[in-house]
N, C-alpha and C. Protein backbone atom coordinates (compact mmCIF):
# COMPACT_ATOMS: atom_id res chain seq x y z
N UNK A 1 4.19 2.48 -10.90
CA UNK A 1 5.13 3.53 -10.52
C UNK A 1 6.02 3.08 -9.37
N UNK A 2 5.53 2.23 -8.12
CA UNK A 2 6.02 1.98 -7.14
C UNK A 2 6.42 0.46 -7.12
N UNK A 3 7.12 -0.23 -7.26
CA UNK A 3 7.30 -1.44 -7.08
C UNK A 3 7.09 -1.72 -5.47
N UNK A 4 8.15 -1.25 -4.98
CA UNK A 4 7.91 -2.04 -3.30
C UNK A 4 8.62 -0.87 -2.60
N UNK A 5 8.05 -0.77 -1.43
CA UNK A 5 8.79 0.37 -0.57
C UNK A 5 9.75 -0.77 0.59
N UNK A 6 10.87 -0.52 0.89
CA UNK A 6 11.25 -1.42 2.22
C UNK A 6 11.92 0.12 3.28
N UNK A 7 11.68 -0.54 4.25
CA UNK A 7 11.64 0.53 5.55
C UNK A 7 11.78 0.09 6.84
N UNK A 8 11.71 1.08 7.48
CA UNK A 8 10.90 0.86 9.11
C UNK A 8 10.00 1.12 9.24
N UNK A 9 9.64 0.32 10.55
CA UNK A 9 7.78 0.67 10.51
C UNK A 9 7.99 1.66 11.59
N UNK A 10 7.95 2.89 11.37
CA UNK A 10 7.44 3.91 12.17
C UNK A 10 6.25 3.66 13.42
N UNK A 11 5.27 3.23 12.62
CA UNK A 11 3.85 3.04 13.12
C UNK A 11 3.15 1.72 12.23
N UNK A 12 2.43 1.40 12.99
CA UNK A 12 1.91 -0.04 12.93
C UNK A 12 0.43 -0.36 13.72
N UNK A 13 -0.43 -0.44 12.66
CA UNK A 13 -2.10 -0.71 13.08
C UNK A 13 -2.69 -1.70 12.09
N UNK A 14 -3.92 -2.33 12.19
CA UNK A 14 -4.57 -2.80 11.93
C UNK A 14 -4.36 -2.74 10.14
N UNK A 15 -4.80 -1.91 10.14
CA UNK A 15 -5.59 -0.80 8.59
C UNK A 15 -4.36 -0.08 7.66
N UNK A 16 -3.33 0.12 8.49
CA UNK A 16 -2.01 1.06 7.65
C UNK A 16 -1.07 0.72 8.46
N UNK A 17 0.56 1.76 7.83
CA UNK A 17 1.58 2.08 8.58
C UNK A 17 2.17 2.82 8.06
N UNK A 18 3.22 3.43 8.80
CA UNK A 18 4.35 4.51 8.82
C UNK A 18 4.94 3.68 8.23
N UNK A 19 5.56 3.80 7.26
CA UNK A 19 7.20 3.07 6.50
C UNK A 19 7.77 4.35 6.48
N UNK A 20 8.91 4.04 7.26
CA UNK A 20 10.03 5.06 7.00
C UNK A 20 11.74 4.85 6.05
N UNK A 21 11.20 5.38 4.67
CA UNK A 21 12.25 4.89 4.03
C UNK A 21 12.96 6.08 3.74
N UNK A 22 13.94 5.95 4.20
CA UNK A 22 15.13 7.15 3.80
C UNK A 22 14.98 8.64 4.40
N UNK A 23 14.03 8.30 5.52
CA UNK A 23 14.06 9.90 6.27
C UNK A 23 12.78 10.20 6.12
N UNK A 24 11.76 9.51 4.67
CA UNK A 24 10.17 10.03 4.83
C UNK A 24 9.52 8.81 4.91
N UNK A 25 8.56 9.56 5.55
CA UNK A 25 7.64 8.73 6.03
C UNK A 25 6.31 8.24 5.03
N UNK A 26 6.22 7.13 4.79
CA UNK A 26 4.94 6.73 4.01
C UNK A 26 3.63 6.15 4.24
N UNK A 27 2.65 6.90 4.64
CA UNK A 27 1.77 6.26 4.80
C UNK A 27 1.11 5.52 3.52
N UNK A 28 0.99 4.23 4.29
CA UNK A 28 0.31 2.86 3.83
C UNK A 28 -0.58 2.55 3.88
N UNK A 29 -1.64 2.12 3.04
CA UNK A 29 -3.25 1.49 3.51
C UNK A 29 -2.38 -0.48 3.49
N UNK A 30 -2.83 -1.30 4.12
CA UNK A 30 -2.55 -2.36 4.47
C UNK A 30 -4.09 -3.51 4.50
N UNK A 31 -3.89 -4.45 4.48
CA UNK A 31 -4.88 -5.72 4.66
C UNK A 31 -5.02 -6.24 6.15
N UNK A 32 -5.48 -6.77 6.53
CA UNK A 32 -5.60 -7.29 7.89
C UNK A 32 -4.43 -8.86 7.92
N UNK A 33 -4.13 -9.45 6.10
CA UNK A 33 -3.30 -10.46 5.94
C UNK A 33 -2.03 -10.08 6.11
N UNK A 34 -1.80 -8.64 5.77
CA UNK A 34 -0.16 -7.97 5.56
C UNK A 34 0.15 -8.12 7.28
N UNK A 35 -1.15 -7.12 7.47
CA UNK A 35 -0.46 -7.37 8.97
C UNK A 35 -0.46 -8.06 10.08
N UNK A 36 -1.13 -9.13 9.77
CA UNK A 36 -0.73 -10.28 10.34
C UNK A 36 0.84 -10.87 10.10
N UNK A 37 0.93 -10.71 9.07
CA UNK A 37 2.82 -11.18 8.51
C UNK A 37 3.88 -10.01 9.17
N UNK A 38 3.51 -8.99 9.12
CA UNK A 38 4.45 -8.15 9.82
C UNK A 38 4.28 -7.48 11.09
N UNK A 39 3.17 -7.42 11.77
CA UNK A 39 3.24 -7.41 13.02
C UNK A 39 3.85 -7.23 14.23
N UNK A 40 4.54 -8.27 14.14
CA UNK A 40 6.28 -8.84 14.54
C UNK A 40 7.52 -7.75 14.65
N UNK A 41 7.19 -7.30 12.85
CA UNK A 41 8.60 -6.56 12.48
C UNK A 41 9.23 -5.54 12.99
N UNK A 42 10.17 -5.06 12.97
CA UNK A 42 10.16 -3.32 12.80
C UNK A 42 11.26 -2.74 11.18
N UNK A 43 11.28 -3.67 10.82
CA UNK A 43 11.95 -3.50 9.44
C UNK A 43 11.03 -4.26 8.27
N UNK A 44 10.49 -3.99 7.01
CA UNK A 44 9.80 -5.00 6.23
C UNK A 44 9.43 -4.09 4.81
N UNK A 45 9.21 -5.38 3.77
CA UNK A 45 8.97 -4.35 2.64
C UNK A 45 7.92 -4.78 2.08
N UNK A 46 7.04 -3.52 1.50
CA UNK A 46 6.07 -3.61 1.30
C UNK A 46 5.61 -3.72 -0.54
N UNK A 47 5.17 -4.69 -0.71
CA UNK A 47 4.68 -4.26 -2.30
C UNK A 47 3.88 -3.30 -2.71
N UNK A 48 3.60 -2.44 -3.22
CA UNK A 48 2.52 -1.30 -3.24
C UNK A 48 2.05 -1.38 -4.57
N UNK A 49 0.36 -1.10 -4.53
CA UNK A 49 -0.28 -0.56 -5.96
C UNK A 49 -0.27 0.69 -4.97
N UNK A 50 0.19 1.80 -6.06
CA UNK A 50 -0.41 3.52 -6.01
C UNK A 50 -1.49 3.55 -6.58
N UNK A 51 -3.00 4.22 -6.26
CA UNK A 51 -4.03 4.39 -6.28
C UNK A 51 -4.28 5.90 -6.78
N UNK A 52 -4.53 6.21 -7.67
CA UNK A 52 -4.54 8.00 -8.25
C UNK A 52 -6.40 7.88 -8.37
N UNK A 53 -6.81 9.25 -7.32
CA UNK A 53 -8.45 9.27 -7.93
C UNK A 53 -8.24 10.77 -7.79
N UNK A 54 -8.97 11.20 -8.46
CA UNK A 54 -9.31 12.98 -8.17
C UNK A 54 -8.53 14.04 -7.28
N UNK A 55 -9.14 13.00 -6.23
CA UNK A 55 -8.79 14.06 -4.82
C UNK A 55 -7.47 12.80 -3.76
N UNK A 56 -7.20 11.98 -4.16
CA UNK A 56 -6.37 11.49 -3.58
C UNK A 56 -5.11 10.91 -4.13
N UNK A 57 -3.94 10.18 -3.53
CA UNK A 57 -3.01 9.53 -4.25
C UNK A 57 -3.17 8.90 -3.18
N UNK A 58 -2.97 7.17 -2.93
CA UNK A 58 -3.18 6.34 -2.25
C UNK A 58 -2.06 4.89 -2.25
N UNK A 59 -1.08 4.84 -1.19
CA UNK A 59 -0.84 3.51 -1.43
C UNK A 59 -1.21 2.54 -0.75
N UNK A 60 -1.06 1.81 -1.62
CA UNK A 60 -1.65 -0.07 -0.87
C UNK A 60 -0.18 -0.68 -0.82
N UNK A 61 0.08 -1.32 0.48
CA UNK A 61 0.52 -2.37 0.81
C UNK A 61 0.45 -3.48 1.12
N UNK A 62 1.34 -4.39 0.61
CA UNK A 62 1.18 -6.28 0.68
C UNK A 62 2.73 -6.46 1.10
N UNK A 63 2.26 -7.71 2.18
CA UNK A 63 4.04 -7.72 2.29
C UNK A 63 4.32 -9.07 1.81
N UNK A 64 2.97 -9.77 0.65
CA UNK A 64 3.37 -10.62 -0.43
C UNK A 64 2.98 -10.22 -1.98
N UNK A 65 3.75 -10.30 -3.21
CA UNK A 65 3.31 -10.02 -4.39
C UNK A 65 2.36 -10.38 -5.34
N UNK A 66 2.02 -11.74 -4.61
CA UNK A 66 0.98 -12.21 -4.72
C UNK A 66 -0.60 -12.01 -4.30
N UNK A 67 -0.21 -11.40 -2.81
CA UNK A 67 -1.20 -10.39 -2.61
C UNK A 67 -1.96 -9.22 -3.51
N UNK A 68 -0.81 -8.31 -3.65
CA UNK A 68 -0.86 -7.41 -4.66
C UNK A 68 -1.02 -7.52 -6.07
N UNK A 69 -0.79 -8.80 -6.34
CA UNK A 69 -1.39 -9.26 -7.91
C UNK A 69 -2.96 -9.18 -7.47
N UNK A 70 -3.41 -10.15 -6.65
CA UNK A 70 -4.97 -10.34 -6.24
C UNK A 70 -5.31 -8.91 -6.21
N UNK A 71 -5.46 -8.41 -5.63
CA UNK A 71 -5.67 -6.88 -5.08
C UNK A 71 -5.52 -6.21 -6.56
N UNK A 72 -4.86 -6.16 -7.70
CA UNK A 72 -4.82 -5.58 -8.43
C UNK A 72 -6.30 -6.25 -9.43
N UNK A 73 -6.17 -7.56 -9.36
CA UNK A 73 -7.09 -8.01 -9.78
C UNK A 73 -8.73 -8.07 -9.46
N UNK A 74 -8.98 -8.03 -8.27
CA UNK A 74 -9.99 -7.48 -7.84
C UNK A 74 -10.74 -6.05 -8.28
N UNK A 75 -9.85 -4.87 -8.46
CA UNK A 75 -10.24 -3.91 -8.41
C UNK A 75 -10.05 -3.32 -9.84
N UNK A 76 -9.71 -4.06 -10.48
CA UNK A 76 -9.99 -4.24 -12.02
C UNK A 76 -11.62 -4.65 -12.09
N UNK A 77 -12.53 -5.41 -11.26
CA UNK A 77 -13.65 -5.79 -11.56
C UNK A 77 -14.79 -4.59 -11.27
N UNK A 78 -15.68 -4.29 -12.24
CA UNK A 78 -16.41 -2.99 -11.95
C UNK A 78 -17.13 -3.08 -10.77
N UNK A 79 -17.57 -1.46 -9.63
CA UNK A 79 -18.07 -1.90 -8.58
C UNK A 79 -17.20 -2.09 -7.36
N UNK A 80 -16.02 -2.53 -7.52
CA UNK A 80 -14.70 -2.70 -6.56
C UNK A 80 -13.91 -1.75 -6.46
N UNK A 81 -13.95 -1.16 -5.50
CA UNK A 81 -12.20 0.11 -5.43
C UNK A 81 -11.64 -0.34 -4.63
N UNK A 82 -10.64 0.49 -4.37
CA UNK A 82 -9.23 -0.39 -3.32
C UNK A 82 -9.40 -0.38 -2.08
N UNK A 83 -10.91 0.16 -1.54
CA UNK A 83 -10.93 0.08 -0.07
C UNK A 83 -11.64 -1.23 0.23
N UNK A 84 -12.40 -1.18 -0.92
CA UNK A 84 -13.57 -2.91 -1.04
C UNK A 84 -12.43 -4.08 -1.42
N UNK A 85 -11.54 -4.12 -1.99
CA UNK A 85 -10.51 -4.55 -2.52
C UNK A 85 -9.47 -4.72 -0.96
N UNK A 86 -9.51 -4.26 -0.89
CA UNK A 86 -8.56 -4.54 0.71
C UNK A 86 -9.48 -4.74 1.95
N UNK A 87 -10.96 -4.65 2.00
CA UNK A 87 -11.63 -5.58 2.66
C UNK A 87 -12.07 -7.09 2.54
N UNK A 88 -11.67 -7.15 0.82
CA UNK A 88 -11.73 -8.56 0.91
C UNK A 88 -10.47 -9.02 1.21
N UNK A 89 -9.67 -8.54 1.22
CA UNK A 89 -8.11 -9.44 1.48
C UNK A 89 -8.29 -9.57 3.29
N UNK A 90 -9.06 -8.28 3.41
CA UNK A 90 -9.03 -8.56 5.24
C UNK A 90 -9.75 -9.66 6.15
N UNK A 91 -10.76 -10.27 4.92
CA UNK A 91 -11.74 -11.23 5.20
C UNK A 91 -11.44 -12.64 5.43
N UNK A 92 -10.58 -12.82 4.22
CA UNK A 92 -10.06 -14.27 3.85
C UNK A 92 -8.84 -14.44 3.28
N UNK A 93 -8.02 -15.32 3.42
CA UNK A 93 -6.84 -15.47 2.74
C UNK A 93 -7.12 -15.49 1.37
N UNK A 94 -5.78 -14.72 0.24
CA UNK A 94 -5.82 -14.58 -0.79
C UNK A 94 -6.05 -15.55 -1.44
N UNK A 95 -5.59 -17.27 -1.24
CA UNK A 95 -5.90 -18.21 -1.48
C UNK A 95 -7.49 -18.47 -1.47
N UNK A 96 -7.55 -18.56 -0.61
CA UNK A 96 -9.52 -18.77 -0.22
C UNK A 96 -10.26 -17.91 -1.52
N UNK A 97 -9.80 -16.43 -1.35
CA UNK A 97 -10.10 -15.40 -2.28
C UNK A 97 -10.26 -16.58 -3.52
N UNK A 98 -8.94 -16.74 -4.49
CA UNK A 98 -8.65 -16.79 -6.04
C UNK A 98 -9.41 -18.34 -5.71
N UNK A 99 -9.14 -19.61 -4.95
CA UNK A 99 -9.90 -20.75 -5.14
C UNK A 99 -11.40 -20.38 -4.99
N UNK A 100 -12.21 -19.28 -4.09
CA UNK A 100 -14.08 -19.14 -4.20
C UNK A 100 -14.25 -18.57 -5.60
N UNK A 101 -13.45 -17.91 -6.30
CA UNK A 101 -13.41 -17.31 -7.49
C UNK A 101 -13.41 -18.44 -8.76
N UNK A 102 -12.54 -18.96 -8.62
CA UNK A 102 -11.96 -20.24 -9.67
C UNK A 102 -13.70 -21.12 -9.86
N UNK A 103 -13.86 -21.47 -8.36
CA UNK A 103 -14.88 -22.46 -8.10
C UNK A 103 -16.40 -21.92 -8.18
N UNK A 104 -16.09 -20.69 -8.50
CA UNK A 104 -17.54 -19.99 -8.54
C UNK A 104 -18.37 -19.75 -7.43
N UNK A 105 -17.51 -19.63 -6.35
CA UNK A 105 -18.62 -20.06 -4.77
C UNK A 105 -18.77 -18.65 -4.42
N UNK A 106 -20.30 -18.50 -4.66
CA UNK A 106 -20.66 -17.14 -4.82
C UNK A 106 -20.89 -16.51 -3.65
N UNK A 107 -21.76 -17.96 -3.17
CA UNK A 107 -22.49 -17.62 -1.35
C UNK A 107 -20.82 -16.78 -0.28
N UNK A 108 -19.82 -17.36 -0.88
CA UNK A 108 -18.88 -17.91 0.13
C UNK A 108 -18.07 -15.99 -0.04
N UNK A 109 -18.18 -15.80 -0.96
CA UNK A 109 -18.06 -14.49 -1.30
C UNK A 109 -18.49 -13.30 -0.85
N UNK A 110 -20.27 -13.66 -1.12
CA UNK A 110 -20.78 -12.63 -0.68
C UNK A 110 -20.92 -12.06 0.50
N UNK A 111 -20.40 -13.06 1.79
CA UNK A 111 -20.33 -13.17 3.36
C UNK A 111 -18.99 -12.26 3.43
N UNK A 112 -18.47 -11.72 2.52
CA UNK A 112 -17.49 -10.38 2.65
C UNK A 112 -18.51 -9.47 3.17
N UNK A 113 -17.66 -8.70 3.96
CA UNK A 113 -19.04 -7.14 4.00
C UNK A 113 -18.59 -6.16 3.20
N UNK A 114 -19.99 -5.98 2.17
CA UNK A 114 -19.80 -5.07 1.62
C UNK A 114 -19.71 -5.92 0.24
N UNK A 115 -19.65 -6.74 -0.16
CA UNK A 115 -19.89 -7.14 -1.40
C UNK A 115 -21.79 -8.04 -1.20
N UNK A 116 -22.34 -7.58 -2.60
CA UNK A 116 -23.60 -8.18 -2.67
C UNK A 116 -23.36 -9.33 -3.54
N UNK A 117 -24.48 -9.52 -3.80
CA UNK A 117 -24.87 -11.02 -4.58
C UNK A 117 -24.04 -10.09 -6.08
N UNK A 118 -24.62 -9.47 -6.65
CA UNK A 118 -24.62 -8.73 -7.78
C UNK A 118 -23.23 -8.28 -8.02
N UNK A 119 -22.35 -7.90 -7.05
CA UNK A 119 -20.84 -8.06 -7.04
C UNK A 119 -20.17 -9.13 -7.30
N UNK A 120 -20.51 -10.13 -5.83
CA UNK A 120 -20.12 -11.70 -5.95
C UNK A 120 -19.90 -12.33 -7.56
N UNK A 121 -20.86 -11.94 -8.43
CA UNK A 121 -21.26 -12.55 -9.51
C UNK A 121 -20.15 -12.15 -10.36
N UNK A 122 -20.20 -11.24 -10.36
CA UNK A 122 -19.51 -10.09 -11.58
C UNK A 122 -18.06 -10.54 -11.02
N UNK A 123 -17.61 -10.43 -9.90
CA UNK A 123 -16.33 -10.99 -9.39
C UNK A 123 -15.98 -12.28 -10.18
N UNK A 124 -16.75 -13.14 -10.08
CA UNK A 124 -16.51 -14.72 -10.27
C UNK A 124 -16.25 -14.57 -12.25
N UNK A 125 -17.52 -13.66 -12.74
CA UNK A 125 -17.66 -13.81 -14.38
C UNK A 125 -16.32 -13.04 -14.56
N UNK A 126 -15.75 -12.07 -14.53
CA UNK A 126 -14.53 -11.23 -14.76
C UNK A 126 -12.90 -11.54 -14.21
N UNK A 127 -13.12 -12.30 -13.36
CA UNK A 127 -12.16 -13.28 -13.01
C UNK A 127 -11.71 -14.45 -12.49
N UNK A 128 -13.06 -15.43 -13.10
CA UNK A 128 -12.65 -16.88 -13.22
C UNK A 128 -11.82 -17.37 -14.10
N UNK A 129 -12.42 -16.69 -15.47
CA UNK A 129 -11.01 -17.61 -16.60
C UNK A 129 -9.47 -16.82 -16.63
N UNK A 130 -9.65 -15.32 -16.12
CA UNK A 130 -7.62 -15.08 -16.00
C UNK A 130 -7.20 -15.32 -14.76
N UNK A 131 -8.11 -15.71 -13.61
CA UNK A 131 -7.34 -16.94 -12.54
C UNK A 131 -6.98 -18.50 -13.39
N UNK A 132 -7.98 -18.94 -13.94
CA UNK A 132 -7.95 -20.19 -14.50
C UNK A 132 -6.85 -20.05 -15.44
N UNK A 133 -6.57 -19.33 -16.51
CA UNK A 133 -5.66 -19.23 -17.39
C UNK A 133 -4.26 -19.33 -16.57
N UNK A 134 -3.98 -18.30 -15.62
CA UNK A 134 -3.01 -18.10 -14.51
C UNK A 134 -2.48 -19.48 -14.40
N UNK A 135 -3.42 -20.38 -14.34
CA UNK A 135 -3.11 -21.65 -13.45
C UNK A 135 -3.22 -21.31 -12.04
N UNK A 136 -3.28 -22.77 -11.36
CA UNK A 136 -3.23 -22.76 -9.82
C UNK A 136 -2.46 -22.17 -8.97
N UNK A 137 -0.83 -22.10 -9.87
CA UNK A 137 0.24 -21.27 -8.95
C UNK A 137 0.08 -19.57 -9.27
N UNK A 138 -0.94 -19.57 -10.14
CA UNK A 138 -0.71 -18.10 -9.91
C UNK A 138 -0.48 -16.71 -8.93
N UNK A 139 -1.03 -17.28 -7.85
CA UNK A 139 -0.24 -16.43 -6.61
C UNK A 139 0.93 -16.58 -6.20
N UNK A 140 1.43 -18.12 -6.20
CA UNK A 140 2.71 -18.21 -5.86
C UNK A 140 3.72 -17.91 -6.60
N UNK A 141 3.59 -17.49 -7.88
CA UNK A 141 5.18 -17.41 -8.76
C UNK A 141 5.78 -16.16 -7.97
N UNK A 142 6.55 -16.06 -8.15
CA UNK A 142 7.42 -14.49 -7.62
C UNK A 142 8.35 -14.35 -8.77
N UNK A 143 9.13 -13.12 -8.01
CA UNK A 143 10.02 -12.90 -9.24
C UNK A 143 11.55 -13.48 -8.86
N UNK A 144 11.79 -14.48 -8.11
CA UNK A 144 13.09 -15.20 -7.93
C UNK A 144 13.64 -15.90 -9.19
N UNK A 145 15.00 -15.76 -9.12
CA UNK A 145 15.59 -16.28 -10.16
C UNK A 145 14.84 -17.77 -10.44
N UNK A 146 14.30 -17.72 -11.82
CA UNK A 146 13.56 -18.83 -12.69
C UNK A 146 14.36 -19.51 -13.57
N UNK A 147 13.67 -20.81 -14.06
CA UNK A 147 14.94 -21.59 -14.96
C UNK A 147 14.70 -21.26 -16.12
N UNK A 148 15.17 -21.13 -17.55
CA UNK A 148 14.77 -21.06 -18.56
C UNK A 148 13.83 -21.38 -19.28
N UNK A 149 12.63 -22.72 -18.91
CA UNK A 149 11.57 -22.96 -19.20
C UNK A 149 10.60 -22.56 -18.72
N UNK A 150 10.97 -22.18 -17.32
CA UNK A 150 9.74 -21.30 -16.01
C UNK A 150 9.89 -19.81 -16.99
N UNK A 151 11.04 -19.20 -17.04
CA UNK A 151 10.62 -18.07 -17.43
C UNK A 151 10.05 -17.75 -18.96
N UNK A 152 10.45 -18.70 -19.43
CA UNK A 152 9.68 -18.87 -21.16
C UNK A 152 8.39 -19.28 -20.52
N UNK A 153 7.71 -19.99 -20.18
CA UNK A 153 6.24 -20.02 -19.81
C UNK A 153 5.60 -18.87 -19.60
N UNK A 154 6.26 -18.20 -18.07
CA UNK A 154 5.42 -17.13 -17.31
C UNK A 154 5.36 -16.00 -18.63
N UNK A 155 6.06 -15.71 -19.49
CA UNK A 155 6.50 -15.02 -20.60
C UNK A 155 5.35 -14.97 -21.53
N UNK A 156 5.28 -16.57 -21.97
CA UNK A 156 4.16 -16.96 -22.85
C UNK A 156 2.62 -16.49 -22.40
N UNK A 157 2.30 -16.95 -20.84
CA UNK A 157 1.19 -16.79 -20.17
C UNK A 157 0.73 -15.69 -20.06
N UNK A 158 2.12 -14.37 -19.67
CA UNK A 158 1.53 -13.24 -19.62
C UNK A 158 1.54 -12.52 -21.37
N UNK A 159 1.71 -13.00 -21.83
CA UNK A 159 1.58 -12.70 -23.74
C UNK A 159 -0.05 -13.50 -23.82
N UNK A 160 -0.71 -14.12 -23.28
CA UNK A 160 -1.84 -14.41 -22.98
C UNK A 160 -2.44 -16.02 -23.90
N UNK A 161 -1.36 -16.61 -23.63
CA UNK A 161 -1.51 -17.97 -24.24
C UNK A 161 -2.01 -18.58 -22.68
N UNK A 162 -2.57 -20.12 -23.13
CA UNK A 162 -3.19 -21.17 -22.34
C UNK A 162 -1.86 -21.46 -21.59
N UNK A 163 -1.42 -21.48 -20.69
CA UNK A 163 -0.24 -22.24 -19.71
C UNK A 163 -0.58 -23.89 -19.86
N UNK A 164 -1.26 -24.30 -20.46
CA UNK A 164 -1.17 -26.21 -20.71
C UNK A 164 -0.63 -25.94 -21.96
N UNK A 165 -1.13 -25.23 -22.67
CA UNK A 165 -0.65 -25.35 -24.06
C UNK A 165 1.00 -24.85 -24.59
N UNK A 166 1.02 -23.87 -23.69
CA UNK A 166 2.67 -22.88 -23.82
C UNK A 166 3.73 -24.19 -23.34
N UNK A 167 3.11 -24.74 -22.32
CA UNK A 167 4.00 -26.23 -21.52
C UNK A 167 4.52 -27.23 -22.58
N UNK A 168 3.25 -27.78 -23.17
CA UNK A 168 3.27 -28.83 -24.50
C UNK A 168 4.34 -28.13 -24.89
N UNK A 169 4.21 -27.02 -26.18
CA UNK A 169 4.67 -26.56 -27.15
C UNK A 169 6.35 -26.36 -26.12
N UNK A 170 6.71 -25.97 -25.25
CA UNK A 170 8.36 -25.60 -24.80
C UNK A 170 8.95 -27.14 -24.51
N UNK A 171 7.93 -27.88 -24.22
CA UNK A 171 7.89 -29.30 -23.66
C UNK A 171 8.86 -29.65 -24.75
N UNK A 172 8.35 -29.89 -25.96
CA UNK A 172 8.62 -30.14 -27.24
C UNK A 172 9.80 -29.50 -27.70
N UNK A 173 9.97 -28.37 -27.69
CA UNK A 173 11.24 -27.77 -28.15
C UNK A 173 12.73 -28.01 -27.69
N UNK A 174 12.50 -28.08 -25.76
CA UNK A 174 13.34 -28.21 -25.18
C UNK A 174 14.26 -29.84 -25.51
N UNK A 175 13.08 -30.44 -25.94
CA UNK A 175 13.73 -31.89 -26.57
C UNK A 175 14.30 -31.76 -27.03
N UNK A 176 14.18 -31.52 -28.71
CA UNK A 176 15.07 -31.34 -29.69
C UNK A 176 16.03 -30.54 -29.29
N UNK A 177 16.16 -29.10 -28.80
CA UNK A 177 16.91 -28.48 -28.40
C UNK A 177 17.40 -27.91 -26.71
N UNK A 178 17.82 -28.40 -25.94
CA UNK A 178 17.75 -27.96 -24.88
C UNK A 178 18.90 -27.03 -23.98
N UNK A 179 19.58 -26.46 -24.64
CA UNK A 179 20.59 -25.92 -24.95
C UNK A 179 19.80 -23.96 -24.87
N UNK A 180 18.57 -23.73 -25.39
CA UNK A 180 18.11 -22.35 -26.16
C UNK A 180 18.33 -21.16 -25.10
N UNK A 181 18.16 -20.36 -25.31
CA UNK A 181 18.27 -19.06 -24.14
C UNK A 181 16.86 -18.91 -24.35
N UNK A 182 16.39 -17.80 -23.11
CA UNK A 182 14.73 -17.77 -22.60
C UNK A 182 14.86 -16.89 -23.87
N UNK A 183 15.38 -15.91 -24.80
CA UNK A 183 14.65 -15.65 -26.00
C UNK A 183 14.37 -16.35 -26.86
N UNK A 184 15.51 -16.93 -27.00
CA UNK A 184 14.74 -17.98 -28.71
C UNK A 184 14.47 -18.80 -28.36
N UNK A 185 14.09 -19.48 -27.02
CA UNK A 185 13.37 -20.67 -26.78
C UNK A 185 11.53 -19.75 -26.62
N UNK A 186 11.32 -18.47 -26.42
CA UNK A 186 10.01 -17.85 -26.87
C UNK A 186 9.72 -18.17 -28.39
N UNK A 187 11.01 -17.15 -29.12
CA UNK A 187 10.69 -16.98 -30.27
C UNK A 187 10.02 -18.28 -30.91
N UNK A 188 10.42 -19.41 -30.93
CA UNK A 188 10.21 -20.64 -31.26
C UNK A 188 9.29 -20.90 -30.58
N UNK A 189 8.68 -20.83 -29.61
CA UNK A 189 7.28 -21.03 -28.80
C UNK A 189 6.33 -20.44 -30.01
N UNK A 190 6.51 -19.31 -30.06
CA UNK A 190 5.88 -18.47 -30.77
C UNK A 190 5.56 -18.42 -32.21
N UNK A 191 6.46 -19.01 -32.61
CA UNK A 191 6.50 -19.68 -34.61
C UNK A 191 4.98 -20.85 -33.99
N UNK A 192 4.93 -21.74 -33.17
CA UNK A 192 4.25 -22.93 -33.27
C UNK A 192 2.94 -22.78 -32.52
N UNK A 193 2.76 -21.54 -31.76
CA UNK A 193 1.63 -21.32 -31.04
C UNK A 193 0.46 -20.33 -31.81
């Protein structure tokens, strides 16, 4: 629903903030990583997951998208909600996060507070192979203008093909043809995959 709020920071703590965009004020739940990056600011924009439970509506802020991919991903795993979910981002860099995950390092995990062994686990089984699939840059892609083979990949990857394999197969096409627009250089991904 929310892509990104950008604002002023009204207010600024640890745990949240005031973003003041356009006259209202938004309170923010935040990471201890966000606000380390904005700190500084008094202007900044925030990526947000909105959080809907029963009795609340909740936003989360990242003031990277990559953050907020992790964070979305986390709390996809059963056992995790977005407050356990934004204590692990407060623990360790998101990096640290997706590489103890990738690598299975369970111990290294469970030294979050508030996650057990029995979490740790379920973390690592539920999202080792769509980090791994992701590839390594998967935190880093953003959405900046991409070249026609970057965005035929990320395309392919999130259509839920292997990213070694989507590479080969555009690898190949772009030879013979290198000329294609990011649609029919898919479509043609897609005849051979």
């Amino acid at each position: 629903m929310y892509e990104y709020l950008n604002g002023k920071l009204a207010y600024k703590a640890p745990t949240h903030v005031i973003l003041d965009v356009g006259g209202i004020g938004y309170h923010v739940h935040i990471s201890l990583h966000t606000y380390s990056q904005i700190k500084d600011q008094e202007q900044c924009k925030l990526y947000i997951s909105f959080q809907v439970r029963e009795d609340a509506h909740t936003l989360y802020g990242f003031a990277e998208e990559r953050e907020r991919r992790l964070f979305e991903h986390l709390i996809s795993v059963s056992g995790i909600g977005p407050n356990t979910g934004r204590m692990i981002l407060s623990s360790i860099t998101p990096e640290e996060i997706q590489a103890a995950i990738i690598h299975g390092n369970v111990p290294l995990i469970q030294r979050i507070k508030g996650i057990g062994p029995k979490t740790a686990q379920r973390m690592v089984l539920e999202l080792q192979d769509k980090l791994k699939k992701q590839g390594p840059d998967a935190l880093t892609t953003t959405y900046s203008q991409q070249s026609v083979p970057d965005e035929a990949l990320s395309a392919l990857v999130m259509l839920g093909f292997v990213r070694t394999q989507a590479e080969k197969i555009l690898t190949g096409i772009l030879r013979e043809n290198p000329d294609l627009t990011v649609e029919a250089l898919i479509k043609e991904a897609l005849k051979k995959l």
